[in-house]
N, C-alpha and C. Protein backbone atom coordinates (compact mmCIF):
# COMPACT_ATOMS: atom_id res chain seq x y z
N UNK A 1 0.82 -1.20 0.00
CA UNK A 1 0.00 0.00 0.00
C UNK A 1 0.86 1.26 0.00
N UNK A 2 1.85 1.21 0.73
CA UNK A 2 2.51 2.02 0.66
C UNK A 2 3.75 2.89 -0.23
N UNK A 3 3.96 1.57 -1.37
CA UNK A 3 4.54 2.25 -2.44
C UNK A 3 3.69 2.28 -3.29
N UNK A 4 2.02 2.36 -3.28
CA UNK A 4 1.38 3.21 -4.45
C UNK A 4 0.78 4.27 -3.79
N UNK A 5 0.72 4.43 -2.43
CA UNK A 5 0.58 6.36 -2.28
C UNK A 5 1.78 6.55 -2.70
N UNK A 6 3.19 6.02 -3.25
CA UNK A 6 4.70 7.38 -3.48
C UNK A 6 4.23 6.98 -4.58
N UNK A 7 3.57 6.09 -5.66
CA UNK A 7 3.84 6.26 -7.00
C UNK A 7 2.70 7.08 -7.05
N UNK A 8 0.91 7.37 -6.40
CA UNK A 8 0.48 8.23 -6.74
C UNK A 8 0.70 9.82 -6.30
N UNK A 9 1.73 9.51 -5.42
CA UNK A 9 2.13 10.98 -5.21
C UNK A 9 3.62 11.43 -6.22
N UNK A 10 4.13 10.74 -6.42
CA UNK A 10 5.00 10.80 -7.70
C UNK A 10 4.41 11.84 -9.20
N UNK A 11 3.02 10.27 -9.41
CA UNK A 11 2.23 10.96 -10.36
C UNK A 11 1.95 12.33 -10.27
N UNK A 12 1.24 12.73 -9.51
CA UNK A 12 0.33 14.23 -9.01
C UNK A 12 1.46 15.03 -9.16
N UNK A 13 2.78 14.92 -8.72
CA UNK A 13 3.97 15.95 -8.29
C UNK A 13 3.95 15.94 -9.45
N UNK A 14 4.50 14.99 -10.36
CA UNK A 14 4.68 15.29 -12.25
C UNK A 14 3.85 15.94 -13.32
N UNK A 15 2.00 16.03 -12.75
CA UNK A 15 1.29 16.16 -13.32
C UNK A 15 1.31 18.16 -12.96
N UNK A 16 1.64 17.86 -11.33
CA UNK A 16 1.56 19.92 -10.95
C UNK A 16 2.79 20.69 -11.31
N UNK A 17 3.66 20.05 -11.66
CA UNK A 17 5.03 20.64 -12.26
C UNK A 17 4.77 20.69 -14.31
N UNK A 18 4.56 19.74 -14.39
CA UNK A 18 4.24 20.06 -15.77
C UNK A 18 2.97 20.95 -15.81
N UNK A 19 1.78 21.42 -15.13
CA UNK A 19 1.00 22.44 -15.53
C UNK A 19 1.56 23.60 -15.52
N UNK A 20 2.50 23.74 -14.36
CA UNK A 20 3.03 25.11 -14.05
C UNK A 20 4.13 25.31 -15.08
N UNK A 21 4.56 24.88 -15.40
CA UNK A 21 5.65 24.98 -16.39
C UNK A 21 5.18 25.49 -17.61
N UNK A 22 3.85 25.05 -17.79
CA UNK A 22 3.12 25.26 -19.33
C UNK A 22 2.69 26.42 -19.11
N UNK A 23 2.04 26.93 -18.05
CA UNK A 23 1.43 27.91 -17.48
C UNK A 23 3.02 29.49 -17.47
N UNK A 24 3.98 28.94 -17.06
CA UNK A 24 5.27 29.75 -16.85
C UNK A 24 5.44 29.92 -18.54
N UNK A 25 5.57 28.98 -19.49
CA UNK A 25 6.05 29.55 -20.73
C UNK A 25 5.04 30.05 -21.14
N UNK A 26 4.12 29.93 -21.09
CA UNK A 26 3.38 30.91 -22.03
C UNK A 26 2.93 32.05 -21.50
N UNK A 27 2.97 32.48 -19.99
CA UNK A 27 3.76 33.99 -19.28
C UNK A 27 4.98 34.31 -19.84
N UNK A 28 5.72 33.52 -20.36
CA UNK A 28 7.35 33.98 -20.93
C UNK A 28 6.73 34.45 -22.50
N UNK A 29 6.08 33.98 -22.88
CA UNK A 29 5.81 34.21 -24.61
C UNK A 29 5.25 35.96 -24.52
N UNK A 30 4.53 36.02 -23.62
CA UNK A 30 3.74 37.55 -23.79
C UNK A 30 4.93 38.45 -23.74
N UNK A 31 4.09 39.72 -24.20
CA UNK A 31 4.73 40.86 -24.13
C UNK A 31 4.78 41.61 -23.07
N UNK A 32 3.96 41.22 -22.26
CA UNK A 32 3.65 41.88 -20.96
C UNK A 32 3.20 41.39 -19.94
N UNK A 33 3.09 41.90 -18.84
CA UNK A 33 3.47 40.73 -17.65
C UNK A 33 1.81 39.67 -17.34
N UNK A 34 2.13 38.62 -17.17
CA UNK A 34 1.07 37.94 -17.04
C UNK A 34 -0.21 38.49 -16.25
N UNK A 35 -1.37 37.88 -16.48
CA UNK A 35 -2.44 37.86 -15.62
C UNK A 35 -2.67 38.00 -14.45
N UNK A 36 -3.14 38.56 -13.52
CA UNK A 36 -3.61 38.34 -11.72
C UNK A 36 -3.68 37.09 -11.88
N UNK A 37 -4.84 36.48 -12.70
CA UNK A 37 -4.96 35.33 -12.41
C UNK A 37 -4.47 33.95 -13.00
N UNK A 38 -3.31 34.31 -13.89
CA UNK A 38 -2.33 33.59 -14.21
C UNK A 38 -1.23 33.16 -13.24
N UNK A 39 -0.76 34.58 -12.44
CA UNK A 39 -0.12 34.55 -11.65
C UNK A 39 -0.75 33.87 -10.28
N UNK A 40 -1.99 33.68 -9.97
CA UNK A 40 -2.37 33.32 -8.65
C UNK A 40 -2.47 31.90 -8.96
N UNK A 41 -2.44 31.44 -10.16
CA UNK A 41 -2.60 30.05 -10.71
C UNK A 41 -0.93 29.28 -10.64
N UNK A 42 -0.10 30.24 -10.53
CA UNK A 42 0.84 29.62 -10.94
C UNK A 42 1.50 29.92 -9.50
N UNK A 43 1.39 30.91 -8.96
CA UNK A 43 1.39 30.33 -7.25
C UNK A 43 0.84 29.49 -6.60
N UNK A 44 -0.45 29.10 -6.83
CA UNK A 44 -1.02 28.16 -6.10
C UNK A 44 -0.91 26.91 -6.54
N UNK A 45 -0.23 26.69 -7.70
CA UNK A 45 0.47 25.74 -7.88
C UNK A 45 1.63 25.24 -7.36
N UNK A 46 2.59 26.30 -7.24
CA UNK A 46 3.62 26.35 -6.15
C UNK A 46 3.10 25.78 -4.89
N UNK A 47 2.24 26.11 -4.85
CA UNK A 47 1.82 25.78 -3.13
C UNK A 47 1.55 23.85 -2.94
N UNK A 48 0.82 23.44 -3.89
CA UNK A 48 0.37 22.42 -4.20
C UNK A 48 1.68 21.77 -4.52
N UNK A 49 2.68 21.78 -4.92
CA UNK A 49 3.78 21.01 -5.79
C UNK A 49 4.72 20.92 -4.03
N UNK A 50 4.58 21.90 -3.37
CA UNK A 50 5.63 22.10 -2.24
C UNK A 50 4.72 21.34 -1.15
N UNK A 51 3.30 21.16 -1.03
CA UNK A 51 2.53 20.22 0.18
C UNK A 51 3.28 18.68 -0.72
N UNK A 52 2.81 18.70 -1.59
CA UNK A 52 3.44 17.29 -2.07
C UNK A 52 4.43 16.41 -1.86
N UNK A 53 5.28 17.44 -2.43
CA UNK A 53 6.71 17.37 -1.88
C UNK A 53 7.20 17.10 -0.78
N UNK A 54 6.38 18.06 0.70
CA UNK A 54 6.15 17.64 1.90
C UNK A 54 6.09 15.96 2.55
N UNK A 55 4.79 15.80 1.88
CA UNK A 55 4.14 14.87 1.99
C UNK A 55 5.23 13.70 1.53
N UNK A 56 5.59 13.84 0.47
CA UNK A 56 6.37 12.27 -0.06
C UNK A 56 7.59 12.70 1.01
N UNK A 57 7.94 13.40 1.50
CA UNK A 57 9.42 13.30 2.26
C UNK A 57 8.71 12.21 4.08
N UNK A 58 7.84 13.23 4.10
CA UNK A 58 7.20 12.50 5.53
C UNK A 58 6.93 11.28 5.57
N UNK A 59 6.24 10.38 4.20
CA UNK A 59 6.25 9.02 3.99
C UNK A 59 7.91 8.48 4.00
N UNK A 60 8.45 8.93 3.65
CA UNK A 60 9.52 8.23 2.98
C UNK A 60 10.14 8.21 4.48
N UNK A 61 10.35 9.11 5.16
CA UNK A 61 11.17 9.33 7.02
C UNK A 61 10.13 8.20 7.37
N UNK A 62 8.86 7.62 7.84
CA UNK A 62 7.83 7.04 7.96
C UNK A 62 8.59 5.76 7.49
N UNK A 63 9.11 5.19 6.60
CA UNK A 63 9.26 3.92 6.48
C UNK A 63 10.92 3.14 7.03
């Protein structure tokens, strides 16, 4: 059970890093500075990628 919460938390970490990334280049493509709500999207993605991150370290001390 416990190495498919790290492979589904693996997954999720890969899936919130690749949105933000897509989300970051195409803030890099404009001419001008992104959205409020581009930007609150791509922080709160930050936020989400760093609980994750959390999370798989605490399992991993846990075993």
């Amino acid at each position: 059970m416990a190495q498919q919460a790290e492979a589904d938390l693996a997954s999720l970490l890969d899936r919130l890093k690749a949105a933000q990334r897509e989300l970051v280049l195409t803030a890099a493509k404009g001419s001008t500075l992104p959205s409020d709500g581009m930007l609150r999207k791509i922080s709160e993605l930050e936020g989400a990628i760093a609980a994750t991150e959390a999370l798989m370290q605490e399992e991993g001390v846990r075993r």
